[in-house]
C-alpha atoms as a PDB file:
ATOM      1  CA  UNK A   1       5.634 -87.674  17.467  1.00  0.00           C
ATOM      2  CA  UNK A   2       7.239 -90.410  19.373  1.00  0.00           C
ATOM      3  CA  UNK A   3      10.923 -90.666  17.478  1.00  0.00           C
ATOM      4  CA  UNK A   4      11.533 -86.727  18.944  1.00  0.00           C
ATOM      5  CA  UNK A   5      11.628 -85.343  15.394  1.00  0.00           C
ATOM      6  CA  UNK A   6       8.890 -82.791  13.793  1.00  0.00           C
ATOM      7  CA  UNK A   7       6.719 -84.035  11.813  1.00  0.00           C
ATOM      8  CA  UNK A   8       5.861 -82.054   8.430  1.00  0.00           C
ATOM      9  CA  UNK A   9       2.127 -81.455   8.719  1.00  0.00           C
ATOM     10  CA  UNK A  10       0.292 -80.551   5.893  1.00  0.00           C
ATOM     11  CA  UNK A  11      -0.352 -76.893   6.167  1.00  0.00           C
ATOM     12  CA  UNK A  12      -2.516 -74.710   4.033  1.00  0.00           C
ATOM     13  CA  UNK A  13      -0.995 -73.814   0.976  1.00  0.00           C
ATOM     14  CA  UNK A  14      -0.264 -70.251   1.199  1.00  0.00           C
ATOM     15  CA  UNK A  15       1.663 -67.806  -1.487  1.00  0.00           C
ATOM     16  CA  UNK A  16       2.703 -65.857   1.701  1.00  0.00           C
ATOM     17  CA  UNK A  17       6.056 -66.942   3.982  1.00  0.00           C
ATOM     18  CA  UNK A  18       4.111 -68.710   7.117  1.00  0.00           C
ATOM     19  CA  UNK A  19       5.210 -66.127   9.736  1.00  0.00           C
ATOM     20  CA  UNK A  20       2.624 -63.756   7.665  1.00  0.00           C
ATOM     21  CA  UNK A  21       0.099 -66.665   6.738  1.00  0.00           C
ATOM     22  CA  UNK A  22       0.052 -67.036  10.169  1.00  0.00           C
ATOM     23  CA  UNK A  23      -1.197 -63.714  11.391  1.00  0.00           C
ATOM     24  CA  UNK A  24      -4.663 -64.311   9.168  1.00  0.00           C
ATOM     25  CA  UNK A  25      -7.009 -66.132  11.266  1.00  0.00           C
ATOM     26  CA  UNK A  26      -7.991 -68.355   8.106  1.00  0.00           C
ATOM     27  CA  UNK A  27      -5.141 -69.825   7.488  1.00  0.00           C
ATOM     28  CA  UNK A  28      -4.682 -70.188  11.370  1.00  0.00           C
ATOM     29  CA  UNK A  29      -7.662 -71.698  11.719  1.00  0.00           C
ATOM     30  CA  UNK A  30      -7.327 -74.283   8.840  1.00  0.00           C
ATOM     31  CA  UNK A  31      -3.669 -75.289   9.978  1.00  0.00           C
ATOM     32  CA  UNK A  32      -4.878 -76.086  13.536  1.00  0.00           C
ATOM     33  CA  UNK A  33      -7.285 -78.182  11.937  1.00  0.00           C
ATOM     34  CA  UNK A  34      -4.391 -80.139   9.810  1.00  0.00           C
ATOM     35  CA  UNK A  35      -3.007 -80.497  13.261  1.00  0.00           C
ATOM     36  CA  UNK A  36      -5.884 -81.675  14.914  1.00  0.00           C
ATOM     37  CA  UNK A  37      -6.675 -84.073  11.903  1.00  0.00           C
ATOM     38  CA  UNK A  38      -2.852 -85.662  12.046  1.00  0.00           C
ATOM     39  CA  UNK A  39      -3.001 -86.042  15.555  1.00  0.00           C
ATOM     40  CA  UNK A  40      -6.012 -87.860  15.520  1.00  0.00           C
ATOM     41  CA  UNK A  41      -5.170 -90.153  12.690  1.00  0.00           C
ATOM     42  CA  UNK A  42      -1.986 -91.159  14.602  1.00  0.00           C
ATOM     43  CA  UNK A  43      -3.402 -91.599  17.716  1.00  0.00           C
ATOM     44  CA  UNK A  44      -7.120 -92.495  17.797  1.00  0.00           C
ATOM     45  CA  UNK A  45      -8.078 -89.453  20.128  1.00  0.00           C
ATOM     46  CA  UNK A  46     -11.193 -87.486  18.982  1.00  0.00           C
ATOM     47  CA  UNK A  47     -11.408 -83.823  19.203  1.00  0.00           C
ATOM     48  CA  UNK A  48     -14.029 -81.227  18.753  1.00  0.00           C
ATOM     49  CA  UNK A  49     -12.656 -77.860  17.903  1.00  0.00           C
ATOM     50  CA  UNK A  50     -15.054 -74.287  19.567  1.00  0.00           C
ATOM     51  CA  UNK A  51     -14.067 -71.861  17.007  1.00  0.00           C
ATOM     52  CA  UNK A  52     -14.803 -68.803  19.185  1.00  0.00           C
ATOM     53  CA  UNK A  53     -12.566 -69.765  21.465  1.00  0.00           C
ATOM     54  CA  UNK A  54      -9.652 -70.681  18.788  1.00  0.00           C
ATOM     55  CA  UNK A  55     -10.006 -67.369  17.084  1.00  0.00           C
ATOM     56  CA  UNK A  56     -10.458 -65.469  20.604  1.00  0.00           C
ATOM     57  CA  UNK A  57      -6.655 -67.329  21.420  1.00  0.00           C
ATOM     58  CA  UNK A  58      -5.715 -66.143  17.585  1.00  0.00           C
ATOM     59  CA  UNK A  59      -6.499 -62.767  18.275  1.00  0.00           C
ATOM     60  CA  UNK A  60      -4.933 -62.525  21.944  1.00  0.00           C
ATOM     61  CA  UNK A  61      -1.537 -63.843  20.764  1.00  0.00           C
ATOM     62  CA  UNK A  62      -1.329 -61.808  17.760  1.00  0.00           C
ATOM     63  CA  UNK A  63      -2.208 -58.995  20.234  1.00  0.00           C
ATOM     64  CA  UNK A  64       0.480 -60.135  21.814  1.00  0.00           C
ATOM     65  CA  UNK A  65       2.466 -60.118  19.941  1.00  0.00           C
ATOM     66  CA  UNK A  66       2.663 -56.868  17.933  1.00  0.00           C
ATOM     67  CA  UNK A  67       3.416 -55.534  21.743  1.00  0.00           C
ATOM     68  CA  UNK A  68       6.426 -57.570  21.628  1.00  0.00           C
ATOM     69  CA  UNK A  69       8.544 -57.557  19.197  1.00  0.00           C
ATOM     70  CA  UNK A  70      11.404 -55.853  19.436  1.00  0.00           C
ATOM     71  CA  UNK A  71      11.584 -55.172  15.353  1.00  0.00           C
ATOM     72  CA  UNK A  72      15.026 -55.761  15.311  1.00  0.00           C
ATOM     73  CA  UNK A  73      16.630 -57.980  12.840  1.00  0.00           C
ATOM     74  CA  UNK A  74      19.630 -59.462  15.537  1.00  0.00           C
ATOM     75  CA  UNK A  75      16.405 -60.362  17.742  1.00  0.00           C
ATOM     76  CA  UNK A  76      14.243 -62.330  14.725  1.00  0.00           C
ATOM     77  CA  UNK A  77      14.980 -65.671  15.329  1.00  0.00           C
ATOM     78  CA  UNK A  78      14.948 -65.399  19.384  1.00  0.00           C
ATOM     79  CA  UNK A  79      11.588 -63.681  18.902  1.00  0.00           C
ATOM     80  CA  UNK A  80      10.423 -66.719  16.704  1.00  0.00           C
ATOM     81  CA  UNK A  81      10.980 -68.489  19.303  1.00  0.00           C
ATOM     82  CA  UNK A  82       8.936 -66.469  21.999  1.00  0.00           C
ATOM     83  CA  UNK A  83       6.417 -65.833  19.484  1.00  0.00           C
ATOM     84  CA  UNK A  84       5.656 -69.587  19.362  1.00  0.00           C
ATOM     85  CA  UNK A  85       5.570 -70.261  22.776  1.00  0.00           C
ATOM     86  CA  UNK A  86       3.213 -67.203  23.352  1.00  0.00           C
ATOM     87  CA  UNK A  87       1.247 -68.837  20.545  1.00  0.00           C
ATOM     88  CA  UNK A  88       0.644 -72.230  23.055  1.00  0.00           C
ATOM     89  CA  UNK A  89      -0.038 -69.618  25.950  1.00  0.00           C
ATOM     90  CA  UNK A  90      -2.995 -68.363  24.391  1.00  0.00           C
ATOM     91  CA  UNK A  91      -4.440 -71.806  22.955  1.00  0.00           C
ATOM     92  CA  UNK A  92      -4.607 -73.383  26.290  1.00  0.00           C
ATOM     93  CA  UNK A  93      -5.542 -69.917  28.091  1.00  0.00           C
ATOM     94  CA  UNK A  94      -8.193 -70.500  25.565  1.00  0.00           C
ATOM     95  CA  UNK A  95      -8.852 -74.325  25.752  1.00  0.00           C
ATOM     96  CA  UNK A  96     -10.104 -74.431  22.265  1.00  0.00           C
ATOM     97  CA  UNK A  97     -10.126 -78.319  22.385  1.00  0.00           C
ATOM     98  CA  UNK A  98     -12.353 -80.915  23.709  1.00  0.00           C
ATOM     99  CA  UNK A  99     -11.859 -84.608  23.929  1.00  0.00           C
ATOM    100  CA  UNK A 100     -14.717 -86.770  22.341  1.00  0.00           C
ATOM    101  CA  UNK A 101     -13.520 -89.925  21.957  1.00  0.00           C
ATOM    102  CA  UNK A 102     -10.307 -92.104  23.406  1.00  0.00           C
ATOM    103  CA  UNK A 103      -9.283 -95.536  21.656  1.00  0.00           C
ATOM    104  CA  UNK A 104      -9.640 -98.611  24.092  1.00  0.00           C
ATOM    105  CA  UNK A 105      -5.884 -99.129  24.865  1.00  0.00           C
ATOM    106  CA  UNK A 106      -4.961 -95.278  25.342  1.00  0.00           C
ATOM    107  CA  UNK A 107      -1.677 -95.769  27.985  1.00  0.00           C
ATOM    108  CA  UNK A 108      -1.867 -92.455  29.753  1.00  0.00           C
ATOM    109  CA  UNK A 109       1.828 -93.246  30.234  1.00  0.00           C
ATOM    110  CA  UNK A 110       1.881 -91.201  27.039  1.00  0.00           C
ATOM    111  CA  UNK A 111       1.748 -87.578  26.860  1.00  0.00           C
ATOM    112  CA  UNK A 112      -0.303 -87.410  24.008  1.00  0.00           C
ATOM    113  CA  UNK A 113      -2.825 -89.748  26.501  1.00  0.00           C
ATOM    114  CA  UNK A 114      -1.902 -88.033  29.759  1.00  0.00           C
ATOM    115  CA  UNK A 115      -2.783 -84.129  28.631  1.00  0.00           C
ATOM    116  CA  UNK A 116      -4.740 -84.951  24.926  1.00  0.00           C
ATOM    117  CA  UNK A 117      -5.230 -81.056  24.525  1.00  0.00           C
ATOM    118  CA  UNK A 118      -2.498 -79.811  25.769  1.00  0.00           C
ATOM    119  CA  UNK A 119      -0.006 -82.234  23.525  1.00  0.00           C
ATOM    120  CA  UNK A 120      -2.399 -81.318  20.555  1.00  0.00           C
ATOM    121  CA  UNK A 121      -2.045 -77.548  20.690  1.00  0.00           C
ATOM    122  CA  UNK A 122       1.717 -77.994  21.982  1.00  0.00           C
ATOM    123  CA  UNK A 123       2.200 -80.288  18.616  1.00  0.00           C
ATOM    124  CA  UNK A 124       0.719 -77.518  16.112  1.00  0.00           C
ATOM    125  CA  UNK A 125       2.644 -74.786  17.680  1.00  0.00           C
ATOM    126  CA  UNK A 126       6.143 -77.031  17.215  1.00  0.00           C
ATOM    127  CA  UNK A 127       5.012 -77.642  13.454  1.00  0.00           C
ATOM    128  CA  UNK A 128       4.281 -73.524  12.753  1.00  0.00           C
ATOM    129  CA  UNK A 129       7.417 -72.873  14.345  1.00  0.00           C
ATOM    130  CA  UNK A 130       9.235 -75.366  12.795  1.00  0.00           C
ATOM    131  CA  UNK A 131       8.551 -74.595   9.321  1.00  0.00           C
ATOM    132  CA  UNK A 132       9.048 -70.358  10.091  1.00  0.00           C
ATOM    133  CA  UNK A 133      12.483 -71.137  11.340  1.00  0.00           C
ATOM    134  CA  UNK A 134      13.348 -73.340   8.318  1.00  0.00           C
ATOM    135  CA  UNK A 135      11.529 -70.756   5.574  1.00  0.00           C
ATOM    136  CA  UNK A 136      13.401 -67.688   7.564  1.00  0.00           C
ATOM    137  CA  UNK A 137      16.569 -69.359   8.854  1.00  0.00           C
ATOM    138  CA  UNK A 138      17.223 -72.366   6.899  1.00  0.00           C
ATOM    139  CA  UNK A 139      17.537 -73.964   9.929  1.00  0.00           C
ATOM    140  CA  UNK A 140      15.827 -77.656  10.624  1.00  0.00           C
ATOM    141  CA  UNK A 141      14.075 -77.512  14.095  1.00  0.00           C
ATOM    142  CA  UNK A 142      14.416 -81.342  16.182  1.00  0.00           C
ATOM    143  CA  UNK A 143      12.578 -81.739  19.534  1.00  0.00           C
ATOM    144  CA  UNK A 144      14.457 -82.080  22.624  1.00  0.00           C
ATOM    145  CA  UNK A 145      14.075 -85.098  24.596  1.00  0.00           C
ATOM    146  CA  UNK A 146      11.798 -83.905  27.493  1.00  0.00           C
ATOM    147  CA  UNK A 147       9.457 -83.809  25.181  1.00  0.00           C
ATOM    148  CA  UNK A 148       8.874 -87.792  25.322  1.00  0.00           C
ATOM    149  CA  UNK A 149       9.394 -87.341  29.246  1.00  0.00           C
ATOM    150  CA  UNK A 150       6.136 -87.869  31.190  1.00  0.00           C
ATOM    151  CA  UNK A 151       7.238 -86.464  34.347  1.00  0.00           C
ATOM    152  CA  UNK A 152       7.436 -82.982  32.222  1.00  0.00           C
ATOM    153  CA  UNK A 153       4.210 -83.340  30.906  1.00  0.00           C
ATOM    154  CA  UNK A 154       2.851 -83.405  34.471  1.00  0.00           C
ATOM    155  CA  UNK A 155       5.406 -80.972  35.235  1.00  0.00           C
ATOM    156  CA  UNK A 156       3.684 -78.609  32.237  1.00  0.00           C
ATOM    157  CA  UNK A 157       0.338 -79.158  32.960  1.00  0.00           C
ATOM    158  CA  UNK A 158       0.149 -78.465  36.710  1.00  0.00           C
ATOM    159  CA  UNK A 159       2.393 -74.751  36.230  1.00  0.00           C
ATOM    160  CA  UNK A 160       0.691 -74.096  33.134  1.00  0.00           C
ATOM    161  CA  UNK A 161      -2.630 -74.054  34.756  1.00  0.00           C
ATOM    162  CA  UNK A 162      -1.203 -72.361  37.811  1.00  0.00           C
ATOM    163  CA  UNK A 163       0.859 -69.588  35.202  1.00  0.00           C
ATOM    164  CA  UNK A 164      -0.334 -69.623  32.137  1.00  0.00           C
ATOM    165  CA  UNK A 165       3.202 -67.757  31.344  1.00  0.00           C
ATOM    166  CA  UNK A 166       5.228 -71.397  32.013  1.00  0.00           C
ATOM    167  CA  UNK A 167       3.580 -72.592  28.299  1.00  0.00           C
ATOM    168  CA  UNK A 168       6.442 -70.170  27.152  1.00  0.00           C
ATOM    169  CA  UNK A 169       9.042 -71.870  28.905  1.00  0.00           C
ATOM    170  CA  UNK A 170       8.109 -75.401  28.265  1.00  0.00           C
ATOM    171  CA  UNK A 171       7.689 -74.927  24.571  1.00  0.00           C
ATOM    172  CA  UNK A 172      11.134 -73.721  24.300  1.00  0.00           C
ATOM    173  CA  UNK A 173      12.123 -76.502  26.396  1.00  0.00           C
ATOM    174  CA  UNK A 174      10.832 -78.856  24.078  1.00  0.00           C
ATOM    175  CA  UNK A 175      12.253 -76.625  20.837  1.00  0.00           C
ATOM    176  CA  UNK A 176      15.879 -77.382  22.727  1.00  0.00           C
ATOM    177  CA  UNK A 177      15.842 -73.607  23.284  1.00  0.00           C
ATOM    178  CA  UNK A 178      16.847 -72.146  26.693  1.00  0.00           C
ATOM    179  CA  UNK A 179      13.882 -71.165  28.874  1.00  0.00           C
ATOM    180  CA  UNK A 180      13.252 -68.524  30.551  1.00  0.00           C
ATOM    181  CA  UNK A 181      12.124 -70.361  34.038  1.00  0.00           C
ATOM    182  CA  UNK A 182      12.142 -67.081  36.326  1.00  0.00           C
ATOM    183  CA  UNK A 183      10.635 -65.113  33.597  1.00  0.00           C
ATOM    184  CA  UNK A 184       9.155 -66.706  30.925  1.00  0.00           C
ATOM    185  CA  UNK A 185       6.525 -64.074  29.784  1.00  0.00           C
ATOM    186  CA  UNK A 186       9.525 -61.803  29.375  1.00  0.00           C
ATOM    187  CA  UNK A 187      11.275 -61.843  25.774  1.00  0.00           C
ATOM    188  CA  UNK A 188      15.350 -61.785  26.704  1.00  0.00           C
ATOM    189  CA  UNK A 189      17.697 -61.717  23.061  1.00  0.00           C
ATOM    190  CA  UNK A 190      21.518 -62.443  23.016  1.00  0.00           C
ATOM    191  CA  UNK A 191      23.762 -60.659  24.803  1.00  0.00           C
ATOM    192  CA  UNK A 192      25.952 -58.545  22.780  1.00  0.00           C
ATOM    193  CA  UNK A 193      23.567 -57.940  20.282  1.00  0.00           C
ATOM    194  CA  UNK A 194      20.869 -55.680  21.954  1.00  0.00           C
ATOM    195  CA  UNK A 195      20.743 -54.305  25.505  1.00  0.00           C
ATOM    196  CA  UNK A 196      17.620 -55.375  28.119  1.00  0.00           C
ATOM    197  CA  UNK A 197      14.244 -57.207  27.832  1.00  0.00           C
ATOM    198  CA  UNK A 198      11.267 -55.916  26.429  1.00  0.00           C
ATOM    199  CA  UNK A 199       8.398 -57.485  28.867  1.00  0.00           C
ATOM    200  CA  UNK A 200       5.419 -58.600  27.854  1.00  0.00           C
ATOM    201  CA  UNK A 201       2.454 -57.228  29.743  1.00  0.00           C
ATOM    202  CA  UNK A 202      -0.633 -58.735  30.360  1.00  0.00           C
ATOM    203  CA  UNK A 203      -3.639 -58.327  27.643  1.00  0.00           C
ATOM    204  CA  UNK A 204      -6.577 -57.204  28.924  1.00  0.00           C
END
């Protein structure tokens, strides 16, 4: 994902629109392998997938969010975009991924080198998201260019561990959406269209 664009993984074939497909843990659970696959093949990483801890992180971000949303129609697509980014919160909360193998020349230079799990969970999250915007809103999601930047990587990984909240922020930051940076587990909509946030409190 070098050229900044998303890539069109090949997701599960589903009848259903993928904001639903994605709230059943099978189809969940095969698409993060079609993410996990693609990101191999393009960079020579290895990963082994622990399924109890993928469907524990699948089941604490739909949790999640059913608290959240706001079920308001002028909040859908800034909810989308919260919804994602609590999706990444719960994978690496979760750390569903483990690195088995590396190619000789990895240049850690490279996000996809510098944080292998993180980049792979942050890459299937941008690829669900991008094709629920485009099936719901017609519009075409493009990554924004921190997401090439190394110094944000390190920037994500060291508050992420710290807060696990800041995934939120800095996968909006690389949707070119607006973070939240004070507040990022709280879900803010567009002013003028509803009044205050809803927050999101802590699961469990």
């Amino acid at each position: 994902m070098s050229d900044l664009a998303f890539r069109d993984l090949e997701m599960p074939a589903t009848q259903e629109p993928v904001r639903v497909a994605a709230r059943r843990l099978r189809w969940f659970r095969a698409a993060f392998r079609s993410a996990v696959d693609r990101v191999s093949a393009e960079t020579g990483l290895r990963f082994a997938i622990d399924e109890g801890k993928l469907a524990a992180g699948f089941v604490r971000w739909l949790r999640a969010v059913e608290r959240a949303n706001p079920h308001n129609r002028g909040a859908r697509h800034a909810f989308f975009d919260h919804a994602a980014g609590m999706m990444l919160r719960e994978l690496l909360r979760q750390s569903p991924l483990t690195v088995t193998g590396k190619p000789g020349m990895a240049d850690k230079e490279r996000p996809e080198y510098f944080w292998p799990e993180g980049y792979c969970c942050t890459v299937f999250c941008l690829n669900v998201y991008a094709l629920a915007v485009r099936q719901e809103f017609g519009d075409s999601a493009a990554l924004g260019d921190a997401f090439g930047d190394l110094r944000t990587w390190w920037s994500f990984r060291e508050n992420a561990h710290h807060d696990s909240a800041y995934a939120i922020a800095f996968f909006k930051l690389f949707a070119g959406v607006e973070p939240n940076w004070d507040f990022p587990d709280i879900f803010r909509w567009p002013k003028g269209e509803l009044e205050g946030p809803i927050p999101v409190r802590p699961l469990g």
